[in-house]
N, C-alpha and C. Protein backbone atom coordinates (compact mmCIF):
# COMPACT_ATOMS: atom_id res chain seq x y z
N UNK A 1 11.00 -23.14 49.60
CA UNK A 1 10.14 -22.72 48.52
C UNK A 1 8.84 -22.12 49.06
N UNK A 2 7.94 -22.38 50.24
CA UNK A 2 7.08 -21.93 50.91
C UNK A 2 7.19 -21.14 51.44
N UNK A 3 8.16 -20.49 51.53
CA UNK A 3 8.74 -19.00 52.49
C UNK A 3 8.86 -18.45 51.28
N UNK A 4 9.24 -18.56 49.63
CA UNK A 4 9.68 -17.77 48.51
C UNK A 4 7.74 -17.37 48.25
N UNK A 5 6.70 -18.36 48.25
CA UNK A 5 5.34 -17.95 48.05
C UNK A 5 5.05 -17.01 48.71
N UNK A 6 5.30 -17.38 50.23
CA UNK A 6 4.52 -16.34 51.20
C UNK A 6 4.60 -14.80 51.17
N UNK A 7 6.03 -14.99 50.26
CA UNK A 7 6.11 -13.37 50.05
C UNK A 7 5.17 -12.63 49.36
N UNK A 8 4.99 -13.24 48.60
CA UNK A 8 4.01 -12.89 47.32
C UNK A 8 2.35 -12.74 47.90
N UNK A 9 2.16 -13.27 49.11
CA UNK A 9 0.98 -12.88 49.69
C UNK A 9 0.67 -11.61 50.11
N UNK A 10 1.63 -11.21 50.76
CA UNK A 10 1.91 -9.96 51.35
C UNK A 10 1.06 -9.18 50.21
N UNK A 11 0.72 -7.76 51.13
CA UNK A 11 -0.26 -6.67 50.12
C UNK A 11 0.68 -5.81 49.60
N UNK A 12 2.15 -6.03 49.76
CA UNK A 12 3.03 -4.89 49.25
C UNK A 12 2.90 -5.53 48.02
N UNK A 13 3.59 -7.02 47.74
CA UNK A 13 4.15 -7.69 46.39
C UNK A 13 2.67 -7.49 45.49
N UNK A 14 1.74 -7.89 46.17
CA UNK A 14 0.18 -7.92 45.57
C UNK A 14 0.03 -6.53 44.90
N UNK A 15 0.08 -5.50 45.65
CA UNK A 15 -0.01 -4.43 44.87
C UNK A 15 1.12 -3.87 43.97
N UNK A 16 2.42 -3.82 44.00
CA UNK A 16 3.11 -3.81 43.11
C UNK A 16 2.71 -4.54 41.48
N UNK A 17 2.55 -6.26 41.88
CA UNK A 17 2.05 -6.92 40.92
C UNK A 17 0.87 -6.54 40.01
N UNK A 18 0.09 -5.69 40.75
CA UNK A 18 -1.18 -5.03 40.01
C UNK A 18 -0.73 -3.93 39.37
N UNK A 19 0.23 -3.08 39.85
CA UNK A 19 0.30 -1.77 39.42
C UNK A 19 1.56 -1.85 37.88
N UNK A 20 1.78 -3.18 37.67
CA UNK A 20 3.04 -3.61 36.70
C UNK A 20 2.11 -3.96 35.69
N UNK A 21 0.81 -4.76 35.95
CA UNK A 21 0.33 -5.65 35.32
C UNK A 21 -0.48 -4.26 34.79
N UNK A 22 -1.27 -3.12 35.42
CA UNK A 22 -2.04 -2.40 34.85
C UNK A 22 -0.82 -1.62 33.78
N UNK A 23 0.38 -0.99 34.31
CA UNK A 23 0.94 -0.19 33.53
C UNK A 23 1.32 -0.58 32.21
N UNK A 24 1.37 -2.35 32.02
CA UNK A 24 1.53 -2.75 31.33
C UNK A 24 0.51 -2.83 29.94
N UNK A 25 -0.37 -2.78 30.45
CA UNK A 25 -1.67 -2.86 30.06
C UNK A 25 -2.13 -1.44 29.34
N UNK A 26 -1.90 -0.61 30.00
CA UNK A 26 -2.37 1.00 29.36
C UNK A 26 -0.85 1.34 28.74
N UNK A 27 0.56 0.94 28.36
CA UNK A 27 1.16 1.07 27.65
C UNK A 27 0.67 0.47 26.17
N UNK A 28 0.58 -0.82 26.42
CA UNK A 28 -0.21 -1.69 24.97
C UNK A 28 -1.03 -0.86 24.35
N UNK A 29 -2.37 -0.52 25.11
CA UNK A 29 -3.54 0.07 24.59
C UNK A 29 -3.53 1.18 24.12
N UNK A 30 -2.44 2.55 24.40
CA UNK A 30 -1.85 3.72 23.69
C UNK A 30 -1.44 2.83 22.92
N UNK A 31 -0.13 1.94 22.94
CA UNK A 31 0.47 1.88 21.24
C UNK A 31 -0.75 1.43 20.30
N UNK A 32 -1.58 0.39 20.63
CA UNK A 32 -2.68 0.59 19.42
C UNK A 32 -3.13 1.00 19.34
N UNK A 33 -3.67 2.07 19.66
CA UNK A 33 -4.61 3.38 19.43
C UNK A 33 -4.20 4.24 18.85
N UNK A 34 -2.45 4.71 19.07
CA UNK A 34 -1.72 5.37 18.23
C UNK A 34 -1.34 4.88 16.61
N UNK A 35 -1.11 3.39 17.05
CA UNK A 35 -1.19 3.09 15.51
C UNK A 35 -2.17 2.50 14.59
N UNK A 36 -3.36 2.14 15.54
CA UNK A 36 -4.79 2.45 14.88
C UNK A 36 -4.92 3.93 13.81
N UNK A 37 -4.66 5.30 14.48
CA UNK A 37 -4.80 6.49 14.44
C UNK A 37 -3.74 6.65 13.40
N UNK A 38 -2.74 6.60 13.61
CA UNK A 38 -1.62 7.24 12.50
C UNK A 38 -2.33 6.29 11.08
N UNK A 39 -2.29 4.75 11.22
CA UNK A 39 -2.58 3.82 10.09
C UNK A 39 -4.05 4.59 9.25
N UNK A 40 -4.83 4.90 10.00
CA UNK A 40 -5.80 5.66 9.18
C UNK A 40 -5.33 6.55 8.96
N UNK A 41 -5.00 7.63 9.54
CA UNK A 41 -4.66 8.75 8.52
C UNK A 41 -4.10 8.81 7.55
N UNK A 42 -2.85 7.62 7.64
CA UNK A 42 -1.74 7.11 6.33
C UNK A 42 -2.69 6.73 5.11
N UNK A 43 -3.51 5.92 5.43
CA UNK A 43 -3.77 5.61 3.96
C UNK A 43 -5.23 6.26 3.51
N UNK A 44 -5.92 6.90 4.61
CA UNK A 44 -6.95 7.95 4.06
C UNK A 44 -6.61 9.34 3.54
N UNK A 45 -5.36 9.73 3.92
CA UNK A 45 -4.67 11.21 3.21
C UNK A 45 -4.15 10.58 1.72
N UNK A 46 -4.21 12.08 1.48
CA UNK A 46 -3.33 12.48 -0.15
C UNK A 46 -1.93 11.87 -0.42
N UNK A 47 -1.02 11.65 0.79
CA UNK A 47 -0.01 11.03 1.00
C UNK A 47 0.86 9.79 0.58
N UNK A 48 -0.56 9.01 0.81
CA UNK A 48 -0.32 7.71 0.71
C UNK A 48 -0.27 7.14 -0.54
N UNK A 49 -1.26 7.91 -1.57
CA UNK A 49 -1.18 7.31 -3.07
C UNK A 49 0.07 8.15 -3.71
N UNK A 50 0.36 9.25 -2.85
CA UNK A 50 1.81 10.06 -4.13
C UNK A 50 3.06 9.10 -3.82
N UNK A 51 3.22 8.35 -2.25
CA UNK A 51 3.75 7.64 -1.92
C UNK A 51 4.10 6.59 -2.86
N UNK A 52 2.50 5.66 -3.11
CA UNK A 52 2.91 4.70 -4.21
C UNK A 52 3.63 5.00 -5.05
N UNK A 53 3.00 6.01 -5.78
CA UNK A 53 2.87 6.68 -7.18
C UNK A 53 4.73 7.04 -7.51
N UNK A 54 4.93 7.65 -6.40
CA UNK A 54 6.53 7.89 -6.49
C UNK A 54 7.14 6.06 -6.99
N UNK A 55 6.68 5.60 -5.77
CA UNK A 55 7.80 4.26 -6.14
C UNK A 55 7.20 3.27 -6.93
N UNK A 56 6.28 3.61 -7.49
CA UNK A 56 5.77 2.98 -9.32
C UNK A 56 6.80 3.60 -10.07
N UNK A 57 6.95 4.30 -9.68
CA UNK A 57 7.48 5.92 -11.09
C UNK A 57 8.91 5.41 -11.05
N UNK A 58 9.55 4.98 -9.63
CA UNK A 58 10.84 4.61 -10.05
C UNK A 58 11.58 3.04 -10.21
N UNK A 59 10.16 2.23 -10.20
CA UNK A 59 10.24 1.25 -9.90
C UNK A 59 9.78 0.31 -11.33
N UNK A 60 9.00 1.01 -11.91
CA UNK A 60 8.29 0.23 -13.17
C UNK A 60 8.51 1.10 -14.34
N UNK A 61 9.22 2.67 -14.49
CA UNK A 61 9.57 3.43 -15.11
C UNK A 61 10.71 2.21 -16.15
N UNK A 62 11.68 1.98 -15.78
CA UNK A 62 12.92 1.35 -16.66
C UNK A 62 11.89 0.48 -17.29
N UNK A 63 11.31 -0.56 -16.85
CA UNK A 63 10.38 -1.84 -17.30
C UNK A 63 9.84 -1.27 -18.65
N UNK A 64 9.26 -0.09 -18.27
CA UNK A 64 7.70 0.51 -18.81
C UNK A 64 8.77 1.56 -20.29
N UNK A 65 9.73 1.43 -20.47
CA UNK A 65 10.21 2.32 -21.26
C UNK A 65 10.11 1.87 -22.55
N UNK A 66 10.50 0.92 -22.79
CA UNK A 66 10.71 0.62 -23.94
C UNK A 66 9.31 0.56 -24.91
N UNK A 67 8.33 0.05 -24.12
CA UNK A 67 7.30 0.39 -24.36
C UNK A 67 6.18 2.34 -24.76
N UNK A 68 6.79 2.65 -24.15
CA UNK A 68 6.39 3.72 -24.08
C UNK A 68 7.13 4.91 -24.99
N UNK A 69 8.54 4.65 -25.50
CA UNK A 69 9.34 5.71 -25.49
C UNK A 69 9.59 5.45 -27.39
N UNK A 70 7.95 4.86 -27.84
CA UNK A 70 7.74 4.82 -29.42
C UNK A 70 6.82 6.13 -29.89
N UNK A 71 6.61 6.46 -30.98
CA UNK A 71 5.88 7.07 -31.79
C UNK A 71 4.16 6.94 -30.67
N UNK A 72 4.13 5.76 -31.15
CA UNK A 72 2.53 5.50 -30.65
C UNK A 72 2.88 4.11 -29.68
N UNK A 73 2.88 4.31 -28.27
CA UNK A 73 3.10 3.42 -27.32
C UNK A 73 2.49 2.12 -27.85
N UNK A 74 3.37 1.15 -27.27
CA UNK A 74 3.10 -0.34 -27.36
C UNK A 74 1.89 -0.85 -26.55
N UNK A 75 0.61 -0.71 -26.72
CA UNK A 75 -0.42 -0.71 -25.65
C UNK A 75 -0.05 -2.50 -25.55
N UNK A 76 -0.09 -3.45 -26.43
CA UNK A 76 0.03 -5.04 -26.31
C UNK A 76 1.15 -5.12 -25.40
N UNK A 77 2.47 -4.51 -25.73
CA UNK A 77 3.33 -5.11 -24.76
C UNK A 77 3.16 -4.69 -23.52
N UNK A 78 2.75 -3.26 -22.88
CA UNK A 78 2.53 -2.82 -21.75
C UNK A 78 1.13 -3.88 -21.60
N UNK A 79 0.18 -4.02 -21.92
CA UNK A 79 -0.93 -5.16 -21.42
C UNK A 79 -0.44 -6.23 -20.80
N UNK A 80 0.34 -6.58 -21.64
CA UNK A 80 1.03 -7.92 -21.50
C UNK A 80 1.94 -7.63 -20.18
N UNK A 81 2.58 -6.91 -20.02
CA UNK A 81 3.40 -6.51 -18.49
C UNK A 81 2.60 -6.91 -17.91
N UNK A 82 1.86 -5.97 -17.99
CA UNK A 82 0.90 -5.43 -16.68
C UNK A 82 -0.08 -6.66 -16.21
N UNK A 83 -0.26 -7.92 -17.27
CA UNK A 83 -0.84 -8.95 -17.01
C UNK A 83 0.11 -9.98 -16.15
N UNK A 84 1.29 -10.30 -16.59
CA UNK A 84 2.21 -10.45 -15.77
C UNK A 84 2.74 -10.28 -14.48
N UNK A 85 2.33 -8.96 -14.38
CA UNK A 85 2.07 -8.33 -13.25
C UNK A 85 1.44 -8.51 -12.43
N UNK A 86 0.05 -8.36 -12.43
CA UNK A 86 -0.98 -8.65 -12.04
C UNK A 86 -1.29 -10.66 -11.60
N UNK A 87 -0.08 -11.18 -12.25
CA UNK A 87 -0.47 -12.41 -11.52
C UNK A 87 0.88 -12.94 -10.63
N UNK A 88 1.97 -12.15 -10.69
CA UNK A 88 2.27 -12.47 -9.68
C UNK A 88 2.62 -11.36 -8.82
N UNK A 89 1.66 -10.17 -8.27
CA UNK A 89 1.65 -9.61 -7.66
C UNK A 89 2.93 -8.60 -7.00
N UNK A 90 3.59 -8.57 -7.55
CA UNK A 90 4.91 -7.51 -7.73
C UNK A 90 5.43 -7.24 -9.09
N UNK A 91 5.88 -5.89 -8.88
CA UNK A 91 6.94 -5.44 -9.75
C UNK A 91 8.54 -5.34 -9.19
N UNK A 92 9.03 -5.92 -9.87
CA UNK A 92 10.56 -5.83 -9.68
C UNK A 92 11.28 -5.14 -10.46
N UNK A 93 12.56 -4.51 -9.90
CA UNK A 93 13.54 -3.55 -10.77
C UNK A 93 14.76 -4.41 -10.51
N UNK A 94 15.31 -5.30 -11.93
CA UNK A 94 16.12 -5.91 -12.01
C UNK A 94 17.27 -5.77 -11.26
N UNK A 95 17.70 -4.33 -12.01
CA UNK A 95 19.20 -4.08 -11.67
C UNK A 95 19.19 -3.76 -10.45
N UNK A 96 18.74 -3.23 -9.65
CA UNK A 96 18.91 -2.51 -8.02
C UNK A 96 18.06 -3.68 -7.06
N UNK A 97 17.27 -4.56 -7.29
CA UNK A 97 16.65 -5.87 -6.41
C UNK A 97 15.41 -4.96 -5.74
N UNK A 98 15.18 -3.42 -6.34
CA UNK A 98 13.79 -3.20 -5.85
C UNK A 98 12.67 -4.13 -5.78
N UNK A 99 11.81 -3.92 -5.06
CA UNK A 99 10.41 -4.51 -5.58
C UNK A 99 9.31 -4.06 -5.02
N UNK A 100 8.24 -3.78 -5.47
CA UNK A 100 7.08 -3.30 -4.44
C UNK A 100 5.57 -4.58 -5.16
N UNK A 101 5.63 -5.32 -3.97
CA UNK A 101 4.61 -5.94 -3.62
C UNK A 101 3.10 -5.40 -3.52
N UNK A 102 2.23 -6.38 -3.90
CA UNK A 102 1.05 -5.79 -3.67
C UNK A 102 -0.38 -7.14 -3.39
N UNK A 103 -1.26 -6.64 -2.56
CA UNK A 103 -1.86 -7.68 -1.82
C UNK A 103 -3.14 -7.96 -3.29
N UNK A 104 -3.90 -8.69 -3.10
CA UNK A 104 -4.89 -9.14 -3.91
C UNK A 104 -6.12 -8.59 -3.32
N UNK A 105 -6.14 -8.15 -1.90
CA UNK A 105 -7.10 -8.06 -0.85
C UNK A 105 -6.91 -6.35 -0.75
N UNK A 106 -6.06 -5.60 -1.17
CA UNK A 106 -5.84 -4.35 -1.41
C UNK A 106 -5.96 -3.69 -2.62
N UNK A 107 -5.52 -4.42 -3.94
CA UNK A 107 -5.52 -3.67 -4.85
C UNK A 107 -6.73 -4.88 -5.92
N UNK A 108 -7.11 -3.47 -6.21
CA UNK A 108 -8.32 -4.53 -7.36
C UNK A 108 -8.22 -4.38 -8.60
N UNK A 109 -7.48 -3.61 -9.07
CA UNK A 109 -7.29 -2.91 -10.39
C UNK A 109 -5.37 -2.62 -10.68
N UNK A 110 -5.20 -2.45 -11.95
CA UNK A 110 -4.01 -1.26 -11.98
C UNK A 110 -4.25 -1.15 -13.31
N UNK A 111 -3.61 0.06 -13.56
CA UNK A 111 -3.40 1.07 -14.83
C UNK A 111 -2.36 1.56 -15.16
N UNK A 112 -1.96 1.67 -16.17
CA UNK A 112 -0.76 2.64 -16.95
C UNK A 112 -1.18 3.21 -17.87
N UNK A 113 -0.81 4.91 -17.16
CA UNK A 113 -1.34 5.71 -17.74
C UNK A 113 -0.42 6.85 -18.62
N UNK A 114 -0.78 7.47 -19.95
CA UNK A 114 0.42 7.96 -20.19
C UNK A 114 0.73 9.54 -19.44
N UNK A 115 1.22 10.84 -19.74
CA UNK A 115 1.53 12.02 -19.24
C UNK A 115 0.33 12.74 -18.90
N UNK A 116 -0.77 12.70 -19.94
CA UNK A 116 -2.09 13.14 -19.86
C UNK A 116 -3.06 12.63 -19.68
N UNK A 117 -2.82 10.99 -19.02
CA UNK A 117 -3.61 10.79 -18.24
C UNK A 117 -4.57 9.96 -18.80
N UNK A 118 -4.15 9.36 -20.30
CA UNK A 118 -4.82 8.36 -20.66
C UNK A 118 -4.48 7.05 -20.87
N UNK A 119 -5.29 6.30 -20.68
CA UNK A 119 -4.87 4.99 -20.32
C UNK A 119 -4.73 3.89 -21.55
N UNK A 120 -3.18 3.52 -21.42
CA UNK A 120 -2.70 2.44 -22.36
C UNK A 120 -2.78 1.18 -21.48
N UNK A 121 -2.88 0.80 -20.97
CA UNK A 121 -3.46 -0.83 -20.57
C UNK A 121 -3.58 -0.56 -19.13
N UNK A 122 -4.53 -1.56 -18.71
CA UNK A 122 -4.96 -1.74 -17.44
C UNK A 122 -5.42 -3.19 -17.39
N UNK A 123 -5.76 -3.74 -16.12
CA UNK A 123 -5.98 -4.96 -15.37
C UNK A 123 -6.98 -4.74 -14.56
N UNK A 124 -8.00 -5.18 -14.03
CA UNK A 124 -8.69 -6.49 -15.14
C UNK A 124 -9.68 -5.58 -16.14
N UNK A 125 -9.78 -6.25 -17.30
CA UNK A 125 -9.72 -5.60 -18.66
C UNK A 125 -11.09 -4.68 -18.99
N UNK A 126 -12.04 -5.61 -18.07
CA UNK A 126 -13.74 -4.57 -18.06
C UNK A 126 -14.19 -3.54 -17.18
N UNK A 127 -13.15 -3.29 -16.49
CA UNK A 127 -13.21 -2.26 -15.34
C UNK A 127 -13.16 -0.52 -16.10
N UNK A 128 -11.95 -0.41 -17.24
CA UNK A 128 -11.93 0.35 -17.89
C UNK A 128 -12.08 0.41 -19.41
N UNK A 129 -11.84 1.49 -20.17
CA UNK A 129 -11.92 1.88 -21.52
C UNK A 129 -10.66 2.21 -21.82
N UNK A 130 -9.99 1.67 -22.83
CA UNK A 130 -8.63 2.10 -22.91
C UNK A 130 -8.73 3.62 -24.05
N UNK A 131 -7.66 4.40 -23.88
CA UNK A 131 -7.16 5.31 -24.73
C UNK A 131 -8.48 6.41 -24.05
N UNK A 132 -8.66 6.49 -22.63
CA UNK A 132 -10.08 7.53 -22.35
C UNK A 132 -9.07 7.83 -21.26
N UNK A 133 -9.27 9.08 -20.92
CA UNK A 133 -8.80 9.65 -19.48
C UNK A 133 -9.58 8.49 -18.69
N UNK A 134 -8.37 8.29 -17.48
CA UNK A 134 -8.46 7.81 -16.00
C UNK A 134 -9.45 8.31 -15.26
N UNK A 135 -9.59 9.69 -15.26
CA UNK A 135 -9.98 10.41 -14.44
C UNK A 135 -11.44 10.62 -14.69
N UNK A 136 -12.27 10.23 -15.83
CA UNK A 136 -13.64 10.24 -16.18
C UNK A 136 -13.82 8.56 -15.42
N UNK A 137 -13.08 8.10 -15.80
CA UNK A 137 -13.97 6.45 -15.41
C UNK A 137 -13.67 6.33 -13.67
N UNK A 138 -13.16 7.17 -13.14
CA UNK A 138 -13.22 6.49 -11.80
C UNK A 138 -14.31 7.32 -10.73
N UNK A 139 -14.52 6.23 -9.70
CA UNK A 139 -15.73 6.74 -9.28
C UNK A 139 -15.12 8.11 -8.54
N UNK A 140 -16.36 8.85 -7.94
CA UNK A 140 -15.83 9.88 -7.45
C UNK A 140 -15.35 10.35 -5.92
N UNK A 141 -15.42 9.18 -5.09
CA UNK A 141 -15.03 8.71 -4.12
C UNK A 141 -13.56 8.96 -4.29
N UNK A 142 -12.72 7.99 -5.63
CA UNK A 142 -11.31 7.60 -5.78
C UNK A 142 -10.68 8.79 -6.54
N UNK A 143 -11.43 10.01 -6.82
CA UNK A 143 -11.31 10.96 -8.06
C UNK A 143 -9.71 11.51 -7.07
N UNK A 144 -10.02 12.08 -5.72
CA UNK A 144 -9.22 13.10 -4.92
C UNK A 144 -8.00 12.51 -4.77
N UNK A 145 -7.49 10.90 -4.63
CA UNK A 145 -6.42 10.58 -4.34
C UNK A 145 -5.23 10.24 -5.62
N UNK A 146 -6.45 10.17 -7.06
CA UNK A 146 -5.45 10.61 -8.44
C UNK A 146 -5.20 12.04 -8.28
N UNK A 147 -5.61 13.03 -8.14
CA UNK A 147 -5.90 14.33 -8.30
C UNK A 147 -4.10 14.59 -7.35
N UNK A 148 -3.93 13.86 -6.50
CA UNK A 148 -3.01 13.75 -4.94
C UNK A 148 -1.73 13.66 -5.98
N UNK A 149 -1.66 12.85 -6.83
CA UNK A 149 -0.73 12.61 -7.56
C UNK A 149 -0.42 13.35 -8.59
């Protein structure tokens, strides 16, 4: 076993051991930097909310119909979803076992809005004005990534 150490003294094994341990090291530090880099761009581009927005659209569309597909939309029953919603933090699509999750620490709000953009219920209830365009009440920071959609 004292002859298996001594090898390891040697300046060949020593430097090998450094040059494994550094390469190892500046492999790590590219991958997080790369996915530091991509992760911001993902959710600071236009991308990322049409992203949602798509799989709301096919995900809470069936849910959201019956409600919606009256004379004068069901604003109580869509409230009532959407409150539902809002406490246990996903929407699910029965028939296919979709679901899209959502954090408490990410999302602070949600809305359903109809074709033009006015709003039949939202969560939590003093944030907005119902039956007013979306697009007047939000600040103008958040204006560009509805606009995305």
């Amino acid at each position: 076993m004292g002859r298996l150490t001594r090898i390891f003294h040697r300046l060949h094994w020593k430097l090998t051991l450094t040059y494994t341990l550094v390469t190892v090291a500046a492999v790590v530090l590219l991958e997080i930097i790369l996915l530091l880099f991509l992760g911001s761009f993902f959710v600071k581009s236009d991308y990322f909310p049409t992203i949602i927005a798509q799989a709301l659209e096919y995900i809470a569309t069936p849910e959201l119909q019956e409600f919606i597909d009256q004379p004068a939309p069901d604003q109580q029953g869509l409230t009532q979803w959407l409150e539902q919603v809002w406490h246990q933090r996903e929407i699910k699509m029965e028939e296919s076992g979709w679901s899209l999750q959502f954090s408490p620490m990410v999302v602070n709000w949600l809305v359903v809005v109809d074709a033009s953009g006015l709003i039949l219920a939202h969560k939590p209830p003093h944030l907005f004005n119902s039956l007013h365009p979306l697009q007047d009440q939000l600040p103008l920071d958040q204006q560009p990534a509805l606009l995305a959609v």
